[in-house]
Protein backbone atom coordinates (compact mmCIF):
# COMPACT_ATOMS: atom_id res chain seq x y z
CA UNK A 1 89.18 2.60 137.83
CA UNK A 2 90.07 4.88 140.51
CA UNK A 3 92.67 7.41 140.15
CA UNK A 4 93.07 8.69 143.47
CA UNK A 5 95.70 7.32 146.14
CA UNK A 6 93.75 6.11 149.12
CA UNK A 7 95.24 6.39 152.65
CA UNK A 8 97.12 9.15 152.31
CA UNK A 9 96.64 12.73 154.05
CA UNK A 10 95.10 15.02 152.07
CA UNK A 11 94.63 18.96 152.36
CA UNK A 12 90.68 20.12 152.97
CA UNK A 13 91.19 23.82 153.83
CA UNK A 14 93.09 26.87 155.22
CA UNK A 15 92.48 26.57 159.24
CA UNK A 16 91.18 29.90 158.78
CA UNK A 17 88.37 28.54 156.59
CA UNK A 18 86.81 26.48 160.04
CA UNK A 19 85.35 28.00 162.81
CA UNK A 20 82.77 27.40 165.60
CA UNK A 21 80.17 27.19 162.70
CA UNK A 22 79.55 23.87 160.14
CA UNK A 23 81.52 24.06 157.01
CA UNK A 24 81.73 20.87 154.28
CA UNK A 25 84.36 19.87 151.64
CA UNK A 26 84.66 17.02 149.30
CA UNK A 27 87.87 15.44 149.16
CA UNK A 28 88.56 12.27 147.35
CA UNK A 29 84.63 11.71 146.41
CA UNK A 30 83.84 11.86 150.27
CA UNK A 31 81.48 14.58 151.43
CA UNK A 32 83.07 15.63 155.22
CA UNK A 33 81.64 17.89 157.32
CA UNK A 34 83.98 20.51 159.62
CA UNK A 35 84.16 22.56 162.78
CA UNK A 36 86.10 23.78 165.24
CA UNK A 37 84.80 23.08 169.05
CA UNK A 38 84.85 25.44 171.68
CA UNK A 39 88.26 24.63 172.58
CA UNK A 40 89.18 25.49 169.04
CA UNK A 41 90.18 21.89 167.92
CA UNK A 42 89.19 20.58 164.40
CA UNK A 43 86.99 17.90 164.15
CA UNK A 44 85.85 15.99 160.65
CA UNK A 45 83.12 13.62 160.08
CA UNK A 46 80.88 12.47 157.57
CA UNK A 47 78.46 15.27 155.83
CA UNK A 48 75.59 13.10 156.12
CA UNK A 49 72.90 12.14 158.57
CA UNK A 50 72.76 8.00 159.55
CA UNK A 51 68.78 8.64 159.56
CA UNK A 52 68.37 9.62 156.22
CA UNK A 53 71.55 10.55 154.85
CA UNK A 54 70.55 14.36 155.01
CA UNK A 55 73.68 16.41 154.66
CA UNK A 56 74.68 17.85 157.92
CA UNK A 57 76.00 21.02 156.80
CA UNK A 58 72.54 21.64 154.89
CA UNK A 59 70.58 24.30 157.02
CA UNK A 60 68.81 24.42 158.99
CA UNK A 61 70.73 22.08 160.47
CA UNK A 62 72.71 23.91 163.38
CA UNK A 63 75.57 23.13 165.89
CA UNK A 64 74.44 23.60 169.83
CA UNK A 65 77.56 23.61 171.72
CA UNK A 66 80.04 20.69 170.59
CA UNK A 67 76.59 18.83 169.16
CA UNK A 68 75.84 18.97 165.50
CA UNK A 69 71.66 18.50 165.54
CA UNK A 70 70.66 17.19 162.15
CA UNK A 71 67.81 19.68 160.74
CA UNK A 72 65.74 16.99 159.41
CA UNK A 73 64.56 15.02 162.19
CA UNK A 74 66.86 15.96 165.18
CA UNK A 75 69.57 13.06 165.24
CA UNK A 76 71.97 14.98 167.68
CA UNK A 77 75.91 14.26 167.13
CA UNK A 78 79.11 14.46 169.25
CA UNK A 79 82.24 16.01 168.16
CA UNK A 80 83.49 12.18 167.80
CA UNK A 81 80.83 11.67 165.53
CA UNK A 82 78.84 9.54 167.77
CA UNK A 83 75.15 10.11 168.05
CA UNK A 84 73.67 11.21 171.14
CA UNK A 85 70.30 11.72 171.07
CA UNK A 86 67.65 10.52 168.00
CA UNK A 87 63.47 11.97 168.01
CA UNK A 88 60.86 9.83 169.91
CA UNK A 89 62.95 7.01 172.04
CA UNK A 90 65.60 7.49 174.53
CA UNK A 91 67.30 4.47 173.10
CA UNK A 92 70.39 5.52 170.92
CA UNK A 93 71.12 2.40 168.11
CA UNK A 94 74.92 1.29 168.57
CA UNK A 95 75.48 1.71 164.86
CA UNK A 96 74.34 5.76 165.05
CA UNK A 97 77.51 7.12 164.54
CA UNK A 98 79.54 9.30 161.75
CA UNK A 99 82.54 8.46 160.04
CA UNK A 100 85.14 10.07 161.66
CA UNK A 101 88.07 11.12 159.43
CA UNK A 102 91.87 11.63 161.49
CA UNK A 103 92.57 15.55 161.20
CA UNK A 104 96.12 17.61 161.84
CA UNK A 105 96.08 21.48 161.62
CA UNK A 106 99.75 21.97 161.08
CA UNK A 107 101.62 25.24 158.35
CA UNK A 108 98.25 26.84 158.16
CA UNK A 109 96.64 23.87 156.45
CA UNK A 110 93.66 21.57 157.75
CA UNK A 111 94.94 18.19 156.83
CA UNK A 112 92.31 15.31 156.86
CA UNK A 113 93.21 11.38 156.23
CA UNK A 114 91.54 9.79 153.51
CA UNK A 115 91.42 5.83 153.54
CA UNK A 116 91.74 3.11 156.46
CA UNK A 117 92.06 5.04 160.16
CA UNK A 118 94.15 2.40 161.56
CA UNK A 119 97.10 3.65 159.14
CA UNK A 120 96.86 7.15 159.98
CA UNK A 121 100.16 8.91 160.82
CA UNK A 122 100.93 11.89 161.27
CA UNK A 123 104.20 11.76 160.65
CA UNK A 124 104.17 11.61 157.10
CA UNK A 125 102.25 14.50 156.57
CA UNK A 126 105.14 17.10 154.54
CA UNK A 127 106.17 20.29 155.88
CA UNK A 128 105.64 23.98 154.84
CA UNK A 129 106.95 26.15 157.49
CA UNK A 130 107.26 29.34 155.51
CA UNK A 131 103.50 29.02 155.47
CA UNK A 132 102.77 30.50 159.27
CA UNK A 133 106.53 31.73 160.13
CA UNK A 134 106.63 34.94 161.43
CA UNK A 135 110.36 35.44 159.15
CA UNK A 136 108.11 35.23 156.32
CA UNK A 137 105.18 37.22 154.63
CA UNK A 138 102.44 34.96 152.88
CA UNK A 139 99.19 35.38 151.15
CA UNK A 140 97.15 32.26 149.73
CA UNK A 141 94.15 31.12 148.26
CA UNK A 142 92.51 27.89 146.51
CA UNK A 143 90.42 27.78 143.20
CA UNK A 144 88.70 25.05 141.98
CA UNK A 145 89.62 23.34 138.79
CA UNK A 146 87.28 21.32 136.79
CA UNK A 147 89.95 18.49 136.02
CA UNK A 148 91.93 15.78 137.18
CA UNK A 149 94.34 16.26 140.15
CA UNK A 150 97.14 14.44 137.94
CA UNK A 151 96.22 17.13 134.99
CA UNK A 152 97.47 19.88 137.66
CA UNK A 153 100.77 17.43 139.20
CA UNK A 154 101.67 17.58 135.63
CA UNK A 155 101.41 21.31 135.27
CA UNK A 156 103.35 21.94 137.95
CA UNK A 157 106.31 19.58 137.67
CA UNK A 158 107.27 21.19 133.90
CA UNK A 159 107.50 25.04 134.54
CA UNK A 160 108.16 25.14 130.87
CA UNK A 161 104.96 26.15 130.29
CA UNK A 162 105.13 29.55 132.28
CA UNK A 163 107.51 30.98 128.83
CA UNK A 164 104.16 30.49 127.09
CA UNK A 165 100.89 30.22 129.39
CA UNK A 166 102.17 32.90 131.96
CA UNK A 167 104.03 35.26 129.48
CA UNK A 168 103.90 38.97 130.89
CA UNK A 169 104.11 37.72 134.62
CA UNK A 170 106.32 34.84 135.67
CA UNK A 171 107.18 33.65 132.14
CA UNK A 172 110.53 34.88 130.59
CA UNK A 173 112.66 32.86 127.46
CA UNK A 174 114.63 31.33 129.67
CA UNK A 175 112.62 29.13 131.65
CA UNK A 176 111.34 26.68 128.86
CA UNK A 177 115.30 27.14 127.22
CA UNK A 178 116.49 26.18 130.06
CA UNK A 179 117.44 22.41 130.84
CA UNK A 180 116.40 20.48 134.23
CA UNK A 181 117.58 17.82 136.65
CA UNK A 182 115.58 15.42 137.84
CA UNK A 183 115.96 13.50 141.03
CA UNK A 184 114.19 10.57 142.77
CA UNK A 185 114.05 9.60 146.19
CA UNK A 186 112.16 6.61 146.75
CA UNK A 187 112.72 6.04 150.21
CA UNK A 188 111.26 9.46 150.85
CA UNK A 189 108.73 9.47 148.45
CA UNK A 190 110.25 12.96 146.84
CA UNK A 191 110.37 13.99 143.21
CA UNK A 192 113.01 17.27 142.39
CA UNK A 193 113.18 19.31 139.75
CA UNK A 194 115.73 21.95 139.46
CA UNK A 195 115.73 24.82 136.90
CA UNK A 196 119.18 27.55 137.56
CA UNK A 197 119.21 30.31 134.89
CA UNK A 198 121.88 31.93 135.85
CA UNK A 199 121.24 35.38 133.32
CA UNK A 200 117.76 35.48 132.64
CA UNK A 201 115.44 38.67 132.30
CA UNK A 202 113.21 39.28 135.24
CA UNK A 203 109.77 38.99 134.36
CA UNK A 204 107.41 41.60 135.96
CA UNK A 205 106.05 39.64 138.99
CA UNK A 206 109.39 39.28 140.33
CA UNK A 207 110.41 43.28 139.35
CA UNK A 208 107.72 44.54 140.79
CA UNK A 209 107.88 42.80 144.14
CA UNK A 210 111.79 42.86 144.84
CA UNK A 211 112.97 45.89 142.87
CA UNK A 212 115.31 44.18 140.26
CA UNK A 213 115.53 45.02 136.81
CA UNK A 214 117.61 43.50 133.96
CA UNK A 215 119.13 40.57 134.33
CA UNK A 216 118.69 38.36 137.29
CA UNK A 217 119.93 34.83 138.75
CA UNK A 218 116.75 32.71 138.97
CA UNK A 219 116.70 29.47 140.49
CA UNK A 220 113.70 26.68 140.39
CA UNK A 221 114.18 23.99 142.87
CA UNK A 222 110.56 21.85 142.79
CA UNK A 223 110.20 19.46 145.89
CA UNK A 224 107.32 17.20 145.33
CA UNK A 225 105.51 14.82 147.94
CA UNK A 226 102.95 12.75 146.06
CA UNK A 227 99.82 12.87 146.35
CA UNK A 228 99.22 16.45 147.88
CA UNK A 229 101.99 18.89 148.63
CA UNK A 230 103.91 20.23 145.83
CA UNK A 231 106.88 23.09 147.21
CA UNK A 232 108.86 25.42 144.44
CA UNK A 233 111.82 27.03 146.24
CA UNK A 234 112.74 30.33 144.09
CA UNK A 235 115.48 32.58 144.71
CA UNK A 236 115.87 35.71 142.69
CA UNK A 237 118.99 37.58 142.79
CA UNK A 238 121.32 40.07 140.99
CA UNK A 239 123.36 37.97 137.98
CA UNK A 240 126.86 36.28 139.48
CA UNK A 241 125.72 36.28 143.45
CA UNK A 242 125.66 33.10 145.25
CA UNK A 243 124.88 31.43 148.45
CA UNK A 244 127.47 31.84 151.20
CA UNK A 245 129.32 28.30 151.96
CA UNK A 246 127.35 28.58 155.33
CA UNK A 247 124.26 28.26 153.28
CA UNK A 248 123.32 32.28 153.66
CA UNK A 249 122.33 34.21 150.96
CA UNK A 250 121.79 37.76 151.73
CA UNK A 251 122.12 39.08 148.18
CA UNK A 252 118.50 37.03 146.84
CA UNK A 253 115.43 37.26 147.35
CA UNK A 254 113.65 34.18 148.36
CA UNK A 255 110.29 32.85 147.67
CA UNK A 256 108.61 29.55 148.49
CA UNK A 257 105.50 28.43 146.17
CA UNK A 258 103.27 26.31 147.97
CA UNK A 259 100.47 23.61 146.44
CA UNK A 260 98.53 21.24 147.75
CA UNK A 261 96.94 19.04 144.76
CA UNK A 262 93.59 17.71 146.73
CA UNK A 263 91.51 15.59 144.27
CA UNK A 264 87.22 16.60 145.28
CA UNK A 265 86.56 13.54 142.39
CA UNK A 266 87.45 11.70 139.85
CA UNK A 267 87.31 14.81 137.08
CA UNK A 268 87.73 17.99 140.03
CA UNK A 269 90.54 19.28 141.97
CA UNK A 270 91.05 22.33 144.67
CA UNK A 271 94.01 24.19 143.88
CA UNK A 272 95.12 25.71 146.98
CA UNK A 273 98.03 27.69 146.72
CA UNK A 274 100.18 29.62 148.88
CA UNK A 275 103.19 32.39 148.13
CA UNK A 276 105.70 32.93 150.98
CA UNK A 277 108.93 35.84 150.93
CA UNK A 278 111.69 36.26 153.24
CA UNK A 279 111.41 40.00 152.13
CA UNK A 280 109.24 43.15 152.46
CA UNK A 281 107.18 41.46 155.59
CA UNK A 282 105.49 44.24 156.31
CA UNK A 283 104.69 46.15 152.92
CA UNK A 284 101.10 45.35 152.07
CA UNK A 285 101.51 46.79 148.35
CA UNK A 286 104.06 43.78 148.10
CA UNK A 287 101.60 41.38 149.62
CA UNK A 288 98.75 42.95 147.44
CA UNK A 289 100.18 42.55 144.07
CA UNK A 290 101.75 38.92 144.56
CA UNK A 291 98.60 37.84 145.23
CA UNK A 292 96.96 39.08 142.42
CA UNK A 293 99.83 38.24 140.61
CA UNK A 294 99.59 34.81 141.59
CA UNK A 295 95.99 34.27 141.45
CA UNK A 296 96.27 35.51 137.48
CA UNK A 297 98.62 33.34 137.22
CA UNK A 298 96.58 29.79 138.69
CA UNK A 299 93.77 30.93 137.03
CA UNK A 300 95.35 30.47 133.71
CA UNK A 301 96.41 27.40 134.78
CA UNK A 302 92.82 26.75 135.98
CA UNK A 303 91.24 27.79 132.36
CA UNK A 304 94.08 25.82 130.18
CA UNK A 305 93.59 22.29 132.37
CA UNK A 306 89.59 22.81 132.46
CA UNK A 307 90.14 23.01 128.74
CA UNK A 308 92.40 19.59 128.66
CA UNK A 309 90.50 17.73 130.85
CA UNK A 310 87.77 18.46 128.40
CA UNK A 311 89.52 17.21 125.76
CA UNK A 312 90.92 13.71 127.44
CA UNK A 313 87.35 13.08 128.56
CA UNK A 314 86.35 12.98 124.28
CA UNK A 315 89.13 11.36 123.20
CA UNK A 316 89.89 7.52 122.00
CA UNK A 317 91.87 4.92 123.40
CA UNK A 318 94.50 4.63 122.38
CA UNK A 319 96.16 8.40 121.74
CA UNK A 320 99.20 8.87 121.79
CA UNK A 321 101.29 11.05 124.01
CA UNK A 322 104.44 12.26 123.54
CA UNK A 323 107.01 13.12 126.98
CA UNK A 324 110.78 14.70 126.58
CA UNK A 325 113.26 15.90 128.59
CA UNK A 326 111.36 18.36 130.76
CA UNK A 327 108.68 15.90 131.68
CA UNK A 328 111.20 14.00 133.26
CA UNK A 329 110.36 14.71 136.84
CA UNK A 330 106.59 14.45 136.07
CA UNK A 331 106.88 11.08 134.61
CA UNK A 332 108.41 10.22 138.28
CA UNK A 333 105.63 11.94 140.09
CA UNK A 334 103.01 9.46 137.75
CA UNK A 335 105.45 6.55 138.54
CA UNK A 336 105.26 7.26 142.77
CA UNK A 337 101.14 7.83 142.41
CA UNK A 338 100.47 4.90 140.45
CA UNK A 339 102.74 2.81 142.74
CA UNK A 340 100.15 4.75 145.76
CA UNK A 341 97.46 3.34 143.62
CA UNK A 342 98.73 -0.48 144.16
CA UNK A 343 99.66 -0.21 147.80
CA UNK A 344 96.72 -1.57 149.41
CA UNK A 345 96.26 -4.45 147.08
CA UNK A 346 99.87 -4.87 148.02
CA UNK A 347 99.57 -4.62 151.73
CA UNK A 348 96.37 -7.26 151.24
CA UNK A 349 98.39 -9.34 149.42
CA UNK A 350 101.31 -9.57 152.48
């Protein structure tokens, strides 16, 4: 049984990761095959050649123009994914054409749209502005992770963890003391999770990028759109400052923590994750360190869920798990994706 929502919008790369040149990524268990066309626009299709299924992306199969030529027998394809040319006839079959996959470039990601074309819309794909505002500074990156997608929603929606796995860069006391609220929006399809430590100690990632030291005000405020995007809105300030009525808050220092959870199968995941801040745009030391910061820190992640998955894969039916008060808002998040899970056996069913 599948654990992966179907039509839903998914994220398959950075934009910067496409160019004029052919580039392939599994998401959801389907091989698709990327480029950009001369006029720069994204395109997504099927990895694999109607001939004889070789993958398209395989040298030396090539792009010529907007064309992607197959390199095992020349079956020539359009940026719509239609063939246009096949060796020895001038005859094209009707049924010579790729699966095209729906694809929006929007906040810096490449998102492509998994499922039944017809229900494509682009409106429901979340936002993450910070992610290619000029009023912020960003770095970003994506690591595989040999484990379940849900293994990683999971991680993510209990930052208790970080006191323990992350000690020595983003974990402090504090955060696993420290008691949650948990919100649903069902209309929405949103899960929060809100964490305020009002006097906690600053762990190093945080002094070393904004300058603090001793005790700091250190709000979590998770945001999370199943299947894909996850957002972490963290603001960092000196103990006893708060946001202006007006909503302004020049005292903190605020960070936005961007993932987006894209299943490649069953049992594999890409981790792409992203690190906005509202302060020191232009300091490249700042930028440098958070990002190697931050990639210690998924990594970890990376190593501890390779290591569960492992372990869920051996064990019997049957085992018990226990879930308290912090695993409130991930118990939501599993409630909204198995409820994705049923929704075209419901539509069918209408």
């Amino acid at each position: 049984m599948t654990t992966i929502p179907r039509d839903q919008w998914y994220v398959a790369a950075y934009g910067r990761e496409i160019g004029h040149d052919l580039f392939s990524r599994t998401v959801c268990g389907e091989s698709i095959l990327f480029w950009r066309t001369e006029a720069g626009e994204v395109t997504a299709m099927s990895d694999r050649c109607v001939h004889r299924r070789f993958p398209l992306s395989q040298a030396p199969s090539r792009l010529v123009g907007d064309a992607v030529v197959c390199g095992y027998h020349g079956f020539t394809y359009g940026a719509d994914g239609a063939c246009v040319a096949v060796p020895g006839q001038t005859r094209v079959p009707r049924t010579a054409r790729l699966r095209s996959y729906p694809v929006v470039e929007q906040d810096s990601f490449v998102w492509v749209w998994i499922g039944d074309p017809a229900r494509a819309d682009a409106t429901r794909i979340p936002r993450a502005p910070w992610l290619d505002s000029p009023d912020y500074a960003t770095v970003s990156g994506m690591e595989p992770l040999a484990a379940r997608f849900g293994l990683l929603v999971d991680n993510l929606m209990d930052l208790s963890h970080e006191t323990y796995l992350h000690g020595g860069y983003i974990g402090t006391p504090e955060v696993a003391g420290t008691p949650i609220t948990t919100e649903v929006d069902d209309a929405a399809g949103i899960v929060y999770v809100s964490r305020h430590m009002d006097d906690a100690e600053c762990p190093p990632f945080y002094a070393n990028s904004t300058g603090l030291t001793g005790r700091i005000a250190r709000w979590q405020d998770i945001e999370y759109a199943p299947p894909c995007l996850y957002k972490l809105h963290s603001r960092i300030a000196p103990v006893g400052s708060l946001p202006n009525p007006d909503g302004t808050d020049p005292d903190a220092f605020h960070v936005e923590v961007v993932y987006a959870i894209t299943p490649e199968t069953e049992n594999r995941t890409h981790d792409f994750w992203a690190v906005a801040r509202d302060f020191a745009l232009d300091d490249t030391s700042v930028s440098d360190f958070i990002a190697e910061q931050n990639r210690t820190v998924v990594l970890q992640d990376v190593a501890a869920l390779d290591v569960l998955e492992r372990v869920i894969a051996t064990e019997p039916a049957g085992y018990q798990e226990l879930s308290i008060n912090i695993d409130t808002g991930g118990l939501a998040a599993r409630r909204m994706l198995t409820a994705m899970l049923q929704e075209p056996a419901t539509a069918a069913a209408r």
